[in-house]
C-alpha atoms as a PDB file:
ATOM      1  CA  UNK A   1     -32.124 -58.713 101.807  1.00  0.00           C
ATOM      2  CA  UNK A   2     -34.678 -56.322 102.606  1.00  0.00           C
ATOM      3  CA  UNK A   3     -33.867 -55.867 106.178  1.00  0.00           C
ATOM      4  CA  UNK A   4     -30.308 -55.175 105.216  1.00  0.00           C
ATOM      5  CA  UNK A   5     -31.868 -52.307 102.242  1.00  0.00           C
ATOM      6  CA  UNK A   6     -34.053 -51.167 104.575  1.00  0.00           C
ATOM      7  CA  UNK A   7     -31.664 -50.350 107.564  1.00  0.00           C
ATOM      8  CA  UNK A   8     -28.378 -50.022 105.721  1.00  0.00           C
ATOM      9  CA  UNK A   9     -29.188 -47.889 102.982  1.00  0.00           C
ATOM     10  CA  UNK A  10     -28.302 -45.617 101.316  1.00  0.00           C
ATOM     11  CA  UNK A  11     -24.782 -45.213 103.082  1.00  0.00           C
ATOM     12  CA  UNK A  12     -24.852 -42.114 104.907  1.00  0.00           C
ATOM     13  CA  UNK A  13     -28.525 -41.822 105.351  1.00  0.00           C
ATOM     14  CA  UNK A  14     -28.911 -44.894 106.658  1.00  0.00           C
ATOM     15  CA  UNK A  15     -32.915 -46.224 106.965  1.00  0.00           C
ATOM     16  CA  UNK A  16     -34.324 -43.217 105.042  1.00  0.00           C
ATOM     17  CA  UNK A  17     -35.512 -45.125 102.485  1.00  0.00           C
ATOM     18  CA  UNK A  18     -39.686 -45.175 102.045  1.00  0.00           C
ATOM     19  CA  UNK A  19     -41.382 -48.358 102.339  1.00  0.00           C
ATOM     20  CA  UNK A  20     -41.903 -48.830  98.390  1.00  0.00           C
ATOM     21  CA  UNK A  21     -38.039 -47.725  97.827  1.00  0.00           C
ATOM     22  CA  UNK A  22     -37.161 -50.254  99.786  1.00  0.00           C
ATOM     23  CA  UNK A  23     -39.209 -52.545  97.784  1.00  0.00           C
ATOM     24  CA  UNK A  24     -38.511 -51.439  94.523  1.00  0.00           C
ATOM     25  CA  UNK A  25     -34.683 -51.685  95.136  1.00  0.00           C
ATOM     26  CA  UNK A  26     -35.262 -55.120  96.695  1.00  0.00           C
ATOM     27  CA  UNK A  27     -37.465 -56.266  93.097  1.00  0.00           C
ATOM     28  CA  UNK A  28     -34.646 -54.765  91.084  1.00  0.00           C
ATOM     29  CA  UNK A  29     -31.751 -57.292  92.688  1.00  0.00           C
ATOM     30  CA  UNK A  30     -33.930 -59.814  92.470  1.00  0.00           C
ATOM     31  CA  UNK A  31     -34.811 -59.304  89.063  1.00  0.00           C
ATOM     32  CA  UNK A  32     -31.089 -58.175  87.855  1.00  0.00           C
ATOM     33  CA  UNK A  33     -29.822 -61.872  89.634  1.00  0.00           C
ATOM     34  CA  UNK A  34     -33.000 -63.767  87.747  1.00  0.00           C
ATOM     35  CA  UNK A  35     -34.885 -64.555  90.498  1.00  0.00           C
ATOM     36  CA  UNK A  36     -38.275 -62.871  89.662  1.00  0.00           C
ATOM     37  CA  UNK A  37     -39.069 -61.312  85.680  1.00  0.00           C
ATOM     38  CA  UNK A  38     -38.800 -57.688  85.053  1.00  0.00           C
ATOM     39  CA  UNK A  39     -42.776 -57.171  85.265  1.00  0.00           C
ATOM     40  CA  UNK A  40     -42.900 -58.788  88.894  1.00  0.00           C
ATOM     41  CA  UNK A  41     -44.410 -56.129  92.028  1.00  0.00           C
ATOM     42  CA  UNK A  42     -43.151 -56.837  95.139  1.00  0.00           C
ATOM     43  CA  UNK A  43     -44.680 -55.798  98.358  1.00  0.00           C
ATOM     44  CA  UNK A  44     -45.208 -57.077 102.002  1.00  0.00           C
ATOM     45  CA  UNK A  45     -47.632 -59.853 100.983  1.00  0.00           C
ATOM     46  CA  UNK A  46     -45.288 -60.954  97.635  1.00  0.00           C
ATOM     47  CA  UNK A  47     -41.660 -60.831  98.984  1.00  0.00           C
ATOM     48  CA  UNK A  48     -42.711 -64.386 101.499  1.00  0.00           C
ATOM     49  CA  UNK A  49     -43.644 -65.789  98.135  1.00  0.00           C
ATOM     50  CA  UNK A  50     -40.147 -65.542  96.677  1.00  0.00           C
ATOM     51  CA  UNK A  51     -38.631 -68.827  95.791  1.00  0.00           C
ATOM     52  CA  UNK A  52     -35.204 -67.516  96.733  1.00  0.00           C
ATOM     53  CA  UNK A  53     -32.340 -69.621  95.042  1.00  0.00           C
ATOM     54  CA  UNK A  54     -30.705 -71.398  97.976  1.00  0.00           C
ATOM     55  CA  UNK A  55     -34.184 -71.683  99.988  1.00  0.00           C
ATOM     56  CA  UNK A  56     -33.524 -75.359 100.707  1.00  0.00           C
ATOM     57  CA  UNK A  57     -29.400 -74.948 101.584  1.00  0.00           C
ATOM     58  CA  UNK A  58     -29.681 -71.405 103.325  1.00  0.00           C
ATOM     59  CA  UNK A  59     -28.577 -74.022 106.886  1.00  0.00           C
ATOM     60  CA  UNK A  60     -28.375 -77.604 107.692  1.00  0.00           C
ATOM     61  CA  UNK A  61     -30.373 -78.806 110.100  1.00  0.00           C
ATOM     62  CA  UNK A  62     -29.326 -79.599 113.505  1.00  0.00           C
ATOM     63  CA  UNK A  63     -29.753 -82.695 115.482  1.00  0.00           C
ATOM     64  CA  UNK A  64     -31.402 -82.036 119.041  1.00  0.00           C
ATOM     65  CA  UNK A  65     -28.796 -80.804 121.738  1.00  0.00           C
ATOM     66  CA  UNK A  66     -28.871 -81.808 124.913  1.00  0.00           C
ATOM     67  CA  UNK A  67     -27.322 -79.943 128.255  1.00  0.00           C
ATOM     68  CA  UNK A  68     -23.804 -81.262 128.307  1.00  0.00           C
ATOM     69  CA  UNK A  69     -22.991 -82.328 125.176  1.00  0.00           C
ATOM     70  CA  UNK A  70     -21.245 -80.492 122.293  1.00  0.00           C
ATOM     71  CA  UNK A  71     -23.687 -77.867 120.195  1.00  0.00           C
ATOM     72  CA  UNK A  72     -22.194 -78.645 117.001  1.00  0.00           C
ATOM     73  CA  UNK A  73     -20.349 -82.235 115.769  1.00  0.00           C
ATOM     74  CA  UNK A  74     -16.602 -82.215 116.547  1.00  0.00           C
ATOM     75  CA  UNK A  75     -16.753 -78.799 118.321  1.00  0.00           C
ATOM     76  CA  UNK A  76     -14.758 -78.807 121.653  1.00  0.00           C
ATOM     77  CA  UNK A  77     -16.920 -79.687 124.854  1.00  0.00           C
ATOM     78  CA  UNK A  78     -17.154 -76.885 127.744  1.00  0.00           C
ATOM     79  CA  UNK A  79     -14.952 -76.975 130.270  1.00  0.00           C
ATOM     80  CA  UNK A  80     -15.802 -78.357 133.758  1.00  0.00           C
END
């Protein structure tokens, strides 16, 4: 989320945001969608610390590929 603030806002002045704007506007999402309280400062050495709500679903893990075989289960093998 703060990549995405960072580089793609505001619209029209895209990336002219200041560091701590960019972390501000990132604590205030977070804190309007009750992930961190109100009183909460975020900066480069907080934001890793956020227990973000789907930090254990964000992607399944794959099994191991191998040259050859299919990258993902029932998807559709090269052709040869």
């Amino acid at each position: 989320m703060r990549n995405y603030i960072n580089r793609g806002m505001p619209i029209g002045k895209e990336g002219t945001l200041q560091p701590d704007e960019v972390y501000a506007l990132t604590a205030f999402l977070l804190y309007k969608n009750g992930v961190i309280h109100e009183d909460d400062v975020l900066d480069a050495r907080s934001v890793p610390e956020v227990a973000m709500p789907n930090r254990n679903g964000f992607a399944m893990p794959l099994e191991e590929w191998k040259p050859g075989s299919p990258r993902l289960q029932n998807y559709p093998k090269p052709p040869q």
